[in-house]
Protein backbone atom coordinates (compact mmCIF):
# COMPACT_ATOMS: atom_id res chain seq x y z
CA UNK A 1 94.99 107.76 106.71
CA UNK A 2 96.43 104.87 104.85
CA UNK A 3 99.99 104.11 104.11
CA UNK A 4 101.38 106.06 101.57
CA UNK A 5 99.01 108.61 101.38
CA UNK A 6 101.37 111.69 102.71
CA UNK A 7 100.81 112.14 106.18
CA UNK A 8 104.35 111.63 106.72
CA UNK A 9 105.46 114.76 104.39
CA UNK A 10 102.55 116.75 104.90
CA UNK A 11 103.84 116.46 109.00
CA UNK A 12 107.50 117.06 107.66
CA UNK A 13 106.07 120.31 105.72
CA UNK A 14 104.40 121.75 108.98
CA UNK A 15 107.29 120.71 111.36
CA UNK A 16 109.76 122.50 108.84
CA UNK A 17 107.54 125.96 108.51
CA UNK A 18 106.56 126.24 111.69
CA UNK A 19 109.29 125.00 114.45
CA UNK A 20 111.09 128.33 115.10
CA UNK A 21 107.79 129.55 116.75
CA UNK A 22 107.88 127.50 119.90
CA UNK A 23 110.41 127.10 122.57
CA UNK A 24 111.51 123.24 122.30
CA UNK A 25 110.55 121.16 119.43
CA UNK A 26 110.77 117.70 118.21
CA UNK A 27 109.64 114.97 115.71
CA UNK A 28 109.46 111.77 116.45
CA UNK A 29 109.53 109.24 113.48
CA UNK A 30 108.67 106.17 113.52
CA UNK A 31 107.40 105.53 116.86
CA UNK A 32 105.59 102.51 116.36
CA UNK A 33 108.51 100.69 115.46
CA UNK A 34 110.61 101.96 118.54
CA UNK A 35 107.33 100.77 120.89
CA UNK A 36 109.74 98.43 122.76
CA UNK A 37 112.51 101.42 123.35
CA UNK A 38 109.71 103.81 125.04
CA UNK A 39 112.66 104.61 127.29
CA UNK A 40 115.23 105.65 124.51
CA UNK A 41 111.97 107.67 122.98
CA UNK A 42 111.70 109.47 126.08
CA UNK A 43 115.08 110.28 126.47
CA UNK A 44 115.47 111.73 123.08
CA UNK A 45 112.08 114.03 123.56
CA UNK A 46 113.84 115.79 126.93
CA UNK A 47 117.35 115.66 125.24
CA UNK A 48 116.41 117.55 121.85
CA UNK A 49 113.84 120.08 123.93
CA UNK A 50 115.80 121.07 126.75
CA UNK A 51 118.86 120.66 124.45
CA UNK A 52 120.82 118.74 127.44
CA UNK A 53 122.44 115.77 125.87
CA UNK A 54 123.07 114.70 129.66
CA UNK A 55 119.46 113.41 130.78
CA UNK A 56 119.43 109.60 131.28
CA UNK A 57 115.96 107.79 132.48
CA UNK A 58 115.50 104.28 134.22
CA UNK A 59 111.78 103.59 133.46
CA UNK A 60 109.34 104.54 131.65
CA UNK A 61 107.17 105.86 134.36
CA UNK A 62 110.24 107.97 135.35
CA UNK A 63 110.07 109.20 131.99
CA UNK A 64 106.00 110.25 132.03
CA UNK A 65 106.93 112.29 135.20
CA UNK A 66 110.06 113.90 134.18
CA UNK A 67 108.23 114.80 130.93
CA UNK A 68 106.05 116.36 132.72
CA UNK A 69 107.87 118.47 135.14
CA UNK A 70 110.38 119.26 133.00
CA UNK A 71 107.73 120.29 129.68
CA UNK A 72 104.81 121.34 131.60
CA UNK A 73 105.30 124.61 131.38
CA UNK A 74 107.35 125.07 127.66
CA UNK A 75 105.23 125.96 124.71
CA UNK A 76 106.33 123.35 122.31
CA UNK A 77 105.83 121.63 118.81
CA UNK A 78 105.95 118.16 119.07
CA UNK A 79 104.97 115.46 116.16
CA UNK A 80 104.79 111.87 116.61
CA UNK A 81 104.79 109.73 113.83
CA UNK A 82 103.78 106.55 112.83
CA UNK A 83 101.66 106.08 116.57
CA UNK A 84 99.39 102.75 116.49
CA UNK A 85 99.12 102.77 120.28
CA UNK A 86 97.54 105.38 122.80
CA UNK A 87 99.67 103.82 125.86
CA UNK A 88 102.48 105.35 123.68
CA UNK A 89 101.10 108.63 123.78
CA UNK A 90 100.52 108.24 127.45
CA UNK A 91 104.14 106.97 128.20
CA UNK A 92 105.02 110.28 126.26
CA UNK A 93 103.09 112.48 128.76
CA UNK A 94 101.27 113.85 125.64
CA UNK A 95 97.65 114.83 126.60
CA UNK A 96 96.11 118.09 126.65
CA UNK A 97 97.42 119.30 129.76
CA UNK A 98 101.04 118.05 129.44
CA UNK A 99 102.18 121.17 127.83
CA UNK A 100 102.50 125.04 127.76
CA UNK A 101 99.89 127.36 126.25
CA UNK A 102 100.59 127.64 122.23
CA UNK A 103 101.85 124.43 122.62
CA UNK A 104 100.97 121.84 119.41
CA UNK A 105 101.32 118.07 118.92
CA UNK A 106 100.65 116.93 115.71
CA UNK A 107 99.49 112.74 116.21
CA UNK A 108 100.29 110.99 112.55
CA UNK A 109 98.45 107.26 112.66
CA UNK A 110 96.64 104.95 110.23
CA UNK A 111 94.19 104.26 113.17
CA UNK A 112 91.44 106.76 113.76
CA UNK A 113 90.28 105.23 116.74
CA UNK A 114 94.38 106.10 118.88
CA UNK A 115 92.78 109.97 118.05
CA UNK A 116 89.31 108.63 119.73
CA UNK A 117 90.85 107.18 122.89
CA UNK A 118 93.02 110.89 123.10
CA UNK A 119 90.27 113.30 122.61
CA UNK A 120 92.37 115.37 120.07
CA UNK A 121 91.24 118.81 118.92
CA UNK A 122 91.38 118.42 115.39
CA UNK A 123 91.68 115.81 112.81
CA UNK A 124 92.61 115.74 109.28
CA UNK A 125 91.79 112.75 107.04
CA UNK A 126 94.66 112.84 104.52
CA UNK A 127 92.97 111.71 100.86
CA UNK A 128 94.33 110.92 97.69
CA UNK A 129 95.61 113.14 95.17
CA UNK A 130 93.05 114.05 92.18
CA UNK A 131 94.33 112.42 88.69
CA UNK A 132 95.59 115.61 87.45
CA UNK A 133 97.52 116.34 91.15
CA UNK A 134 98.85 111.96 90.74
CA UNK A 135 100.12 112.83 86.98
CA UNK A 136 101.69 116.43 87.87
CA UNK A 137 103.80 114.63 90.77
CA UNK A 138 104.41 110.94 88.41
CA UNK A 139 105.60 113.55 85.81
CA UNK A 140 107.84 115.46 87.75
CA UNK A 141 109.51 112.06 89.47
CA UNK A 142 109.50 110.06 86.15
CA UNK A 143 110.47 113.13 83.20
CA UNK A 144 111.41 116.36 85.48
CA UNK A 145 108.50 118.05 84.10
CA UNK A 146 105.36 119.14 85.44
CA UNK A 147 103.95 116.42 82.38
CA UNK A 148 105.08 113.47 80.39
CA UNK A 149 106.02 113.48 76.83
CA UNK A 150 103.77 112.95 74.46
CA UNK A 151 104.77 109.86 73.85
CA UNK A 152 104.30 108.22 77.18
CA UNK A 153 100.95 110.05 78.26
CA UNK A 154 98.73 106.94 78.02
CA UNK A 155 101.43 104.89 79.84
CA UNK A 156 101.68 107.50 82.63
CA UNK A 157 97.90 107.90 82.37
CA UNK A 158 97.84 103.89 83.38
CA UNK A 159 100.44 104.28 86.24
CA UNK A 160 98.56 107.04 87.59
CA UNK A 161 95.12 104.87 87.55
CA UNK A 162 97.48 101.68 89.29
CA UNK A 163 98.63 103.83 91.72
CA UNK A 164 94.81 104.97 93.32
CA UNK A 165 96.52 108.83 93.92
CA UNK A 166 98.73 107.46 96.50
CA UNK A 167 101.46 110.28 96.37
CA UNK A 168 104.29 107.30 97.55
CA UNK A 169 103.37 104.64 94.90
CA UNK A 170 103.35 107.34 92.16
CA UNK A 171 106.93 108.18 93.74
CA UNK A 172 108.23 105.27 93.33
């Protein structure tokens, strides 16, 4: 979906309800900014799962193959966020074998066609909020009520109809 939209917190809401189920978990933010640091990215994914501050990689094909020795077998939850690039996903080991049963990885892009070249399960096409949903959330930002004062109705009417239901404009 586009930027803005909420795929970021809707991720952030699953991650948060659901980690405790799995064995090793992890979110990874921001990973198309950090596409030069695949190494670091690695690291961090075996550090925070296995929960072994000690683990140091060389490469990033080390990485891929101590991923998956090291995860194959582990039922985890894993979100990566912000992927424009399926060689990331493949320097991450994360394909549909890579993990234990139960295991989940939630893929958050702007690019449909990263989920195409990875053959995901499922996909969900985050869409804009509804006018009433945009003016609920402008309200509660802008007034700390669920709507705006009478007085500034047709003002937050306008923002709302500037804004297109993007849940981060109508933030901001």
């Amino acid at each position: 979906g586009m930027g803005g939209i909420g795929k970021t917190t809707l991720a952030r809401a699953i991650y948060s309800t659901y980690h405790h189920s799995f064995r090793g978990q992890r979110y990874l933010g921001e990973v198309r900014s950090k596409k030069k640091n695949m190494v670091s990215l690695q690291e961090q994914l075996l550090r925070d799962i296995l929960k072994r501050p000690d683990i140091k990689i060389s490469s990033v094909a080390e990485g891929t193959k101590e991923i998956e020795k090291r995860l194959g077998s582990m039922k985890v939850l894993i979100v990566v966020d912000d992927i424009d690039d399926a060689d990331q996903l493949d320097e991450l080991a994360i394909e549909h074998h890579s993990f234990g049963p139960g295991s989940r990885i939630i893929l958050i892009t702007r690019d449909e066609q990263v989920l195409n070249i990875q053959k995901v399960d499922k996909k969900y096409k985050a869409q804009t909020m509804t006018d009433e949903e945009a003016l609920k959330l402008l309200s509660w930002h802008a007034f700390g009520n669920h709507c705006p004062d009478e007085e500034y109705i047709e003002l937050a009417t306008d923002v709302v109809d500037y804004c297109g239901g993007l849940p981060f404009a109508l933030k901001v």
